[in-house]
C-alpha atoms as a PDB file:
ATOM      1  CA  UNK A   1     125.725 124.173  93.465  1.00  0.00           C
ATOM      2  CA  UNK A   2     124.477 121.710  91.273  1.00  0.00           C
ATOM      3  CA  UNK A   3     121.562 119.497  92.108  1.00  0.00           C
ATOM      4  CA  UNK A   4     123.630 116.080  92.362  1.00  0.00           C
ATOM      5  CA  UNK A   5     125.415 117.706  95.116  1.00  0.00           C
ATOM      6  CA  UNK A   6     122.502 118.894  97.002  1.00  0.00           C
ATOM      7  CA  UNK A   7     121.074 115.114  96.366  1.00  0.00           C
ATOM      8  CA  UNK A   8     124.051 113.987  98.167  1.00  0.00           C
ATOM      9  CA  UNK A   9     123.886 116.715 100.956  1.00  0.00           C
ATOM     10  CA  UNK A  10     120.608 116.181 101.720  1.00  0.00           C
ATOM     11  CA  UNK A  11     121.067 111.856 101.770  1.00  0.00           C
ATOM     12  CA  UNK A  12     124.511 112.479 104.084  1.00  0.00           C
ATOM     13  CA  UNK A  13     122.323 114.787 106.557  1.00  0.00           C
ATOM     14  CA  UNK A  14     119.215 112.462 106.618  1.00  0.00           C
ATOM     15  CA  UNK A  15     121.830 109.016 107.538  1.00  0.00           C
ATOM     16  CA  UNK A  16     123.621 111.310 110.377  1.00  0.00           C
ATOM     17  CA  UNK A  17     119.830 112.398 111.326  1.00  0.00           C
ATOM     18  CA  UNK A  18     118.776 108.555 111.306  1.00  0.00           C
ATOM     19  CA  UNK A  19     121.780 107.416 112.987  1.00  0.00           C
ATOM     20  CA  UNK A  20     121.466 109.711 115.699  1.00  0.00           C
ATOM     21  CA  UNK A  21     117.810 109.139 116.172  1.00  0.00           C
ATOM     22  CA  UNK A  22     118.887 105.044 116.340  1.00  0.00           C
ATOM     23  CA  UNK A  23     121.719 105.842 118.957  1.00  0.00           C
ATOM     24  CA  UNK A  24     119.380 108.481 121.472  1.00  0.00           C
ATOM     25  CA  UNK A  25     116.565 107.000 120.870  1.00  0.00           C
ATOM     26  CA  UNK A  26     116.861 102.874 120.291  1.00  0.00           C
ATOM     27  CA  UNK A  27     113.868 101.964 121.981  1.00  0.00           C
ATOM     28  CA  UNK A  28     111.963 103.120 119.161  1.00  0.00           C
ATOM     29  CA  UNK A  29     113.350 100.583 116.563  1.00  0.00           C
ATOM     30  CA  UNK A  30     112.815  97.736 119.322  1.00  0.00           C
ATOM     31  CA  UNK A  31     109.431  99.367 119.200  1.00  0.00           C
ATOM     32  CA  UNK A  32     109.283  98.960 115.803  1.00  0.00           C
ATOM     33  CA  UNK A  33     110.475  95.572 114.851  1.00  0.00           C
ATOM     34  CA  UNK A  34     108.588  94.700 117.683  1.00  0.00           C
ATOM     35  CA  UNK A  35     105.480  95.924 115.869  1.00  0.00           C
ATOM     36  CA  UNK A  36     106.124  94.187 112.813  1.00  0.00           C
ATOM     37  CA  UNK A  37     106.699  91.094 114.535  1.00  0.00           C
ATOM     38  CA  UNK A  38     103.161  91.149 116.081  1.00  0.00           C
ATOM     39  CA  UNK A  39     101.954  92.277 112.344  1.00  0.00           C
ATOM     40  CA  UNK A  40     103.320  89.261 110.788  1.00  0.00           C
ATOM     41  CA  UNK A  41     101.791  86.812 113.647  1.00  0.00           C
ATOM     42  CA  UNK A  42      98.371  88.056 112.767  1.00  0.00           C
ATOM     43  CA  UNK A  43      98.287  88.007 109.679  1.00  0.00           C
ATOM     44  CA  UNK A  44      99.425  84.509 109.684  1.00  0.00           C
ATOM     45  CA  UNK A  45      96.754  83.372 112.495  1.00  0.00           C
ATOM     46  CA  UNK A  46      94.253  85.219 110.394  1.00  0.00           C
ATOM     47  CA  UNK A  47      95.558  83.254 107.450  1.00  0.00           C
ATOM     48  CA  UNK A  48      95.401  79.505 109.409  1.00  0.00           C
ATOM     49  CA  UNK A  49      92.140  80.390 111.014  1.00  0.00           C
ATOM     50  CA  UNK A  50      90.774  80.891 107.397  1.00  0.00           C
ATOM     51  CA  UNK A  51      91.226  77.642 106.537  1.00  0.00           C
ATOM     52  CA  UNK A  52      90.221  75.840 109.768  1.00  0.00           C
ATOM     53  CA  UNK A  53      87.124  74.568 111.029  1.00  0.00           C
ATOM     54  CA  UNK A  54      84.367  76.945 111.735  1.00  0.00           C
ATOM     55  CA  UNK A  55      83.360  76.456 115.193  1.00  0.00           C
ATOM     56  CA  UNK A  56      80.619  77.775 117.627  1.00  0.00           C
ATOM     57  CA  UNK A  57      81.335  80.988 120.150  1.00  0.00           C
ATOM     58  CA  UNK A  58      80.451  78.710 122.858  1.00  0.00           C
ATOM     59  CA  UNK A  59      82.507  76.032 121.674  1.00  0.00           C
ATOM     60  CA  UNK A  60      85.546  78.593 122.252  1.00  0.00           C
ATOM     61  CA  UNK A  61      84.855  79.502 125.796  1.00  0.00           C
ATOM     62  CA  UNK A  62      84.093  76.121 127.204  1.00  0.00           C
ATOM     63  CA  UNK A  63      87.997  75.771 125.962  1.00  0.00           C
ATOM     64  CA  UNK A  64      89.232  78.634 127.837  1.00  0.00           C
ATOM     65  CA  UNK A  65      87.002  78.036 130.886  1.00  0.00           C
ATOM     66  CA  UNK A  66      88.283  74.090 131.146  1.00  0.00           C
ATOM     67  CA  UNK A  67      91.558  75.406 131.030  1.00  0.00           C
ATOM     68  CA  UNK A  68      91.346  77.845 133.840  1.00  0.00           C
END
């Protein structure tokens, strides 16, 4: 057998291998985009809280504890 062949063998087994795992198993890429999705929110709060106001500790609970 030549390599290109084994190349392809081994790319046909690993798409049936993913597929499979996506059909059994599809919690796991809810999971992950899920994941990703909570990534992408921090790293934009941490992005907009950069270039906010610095405020006290204090100042932040007195929010939460007026709101509660």
């Amino acid at each position: 057998m030549d390599a290109s062949m084994d190349e392809n063998r081994l790319k046909d087994a690993l798409k049936a291998a993913l597929v499979e795992v996506l059909e059994e198993r599809h919690d796991l890429l809810r999971d992950l985009i899920e994941e990703i999705i909570e990534d992408v929110a921090l790293t934009r709060a941490i992005a907009e809280g950069e270039t906010t106001e610095v405020i006290e500790r204090d100042q932040v609970f007195q929010l939460f504890e007026s709101e509660a």
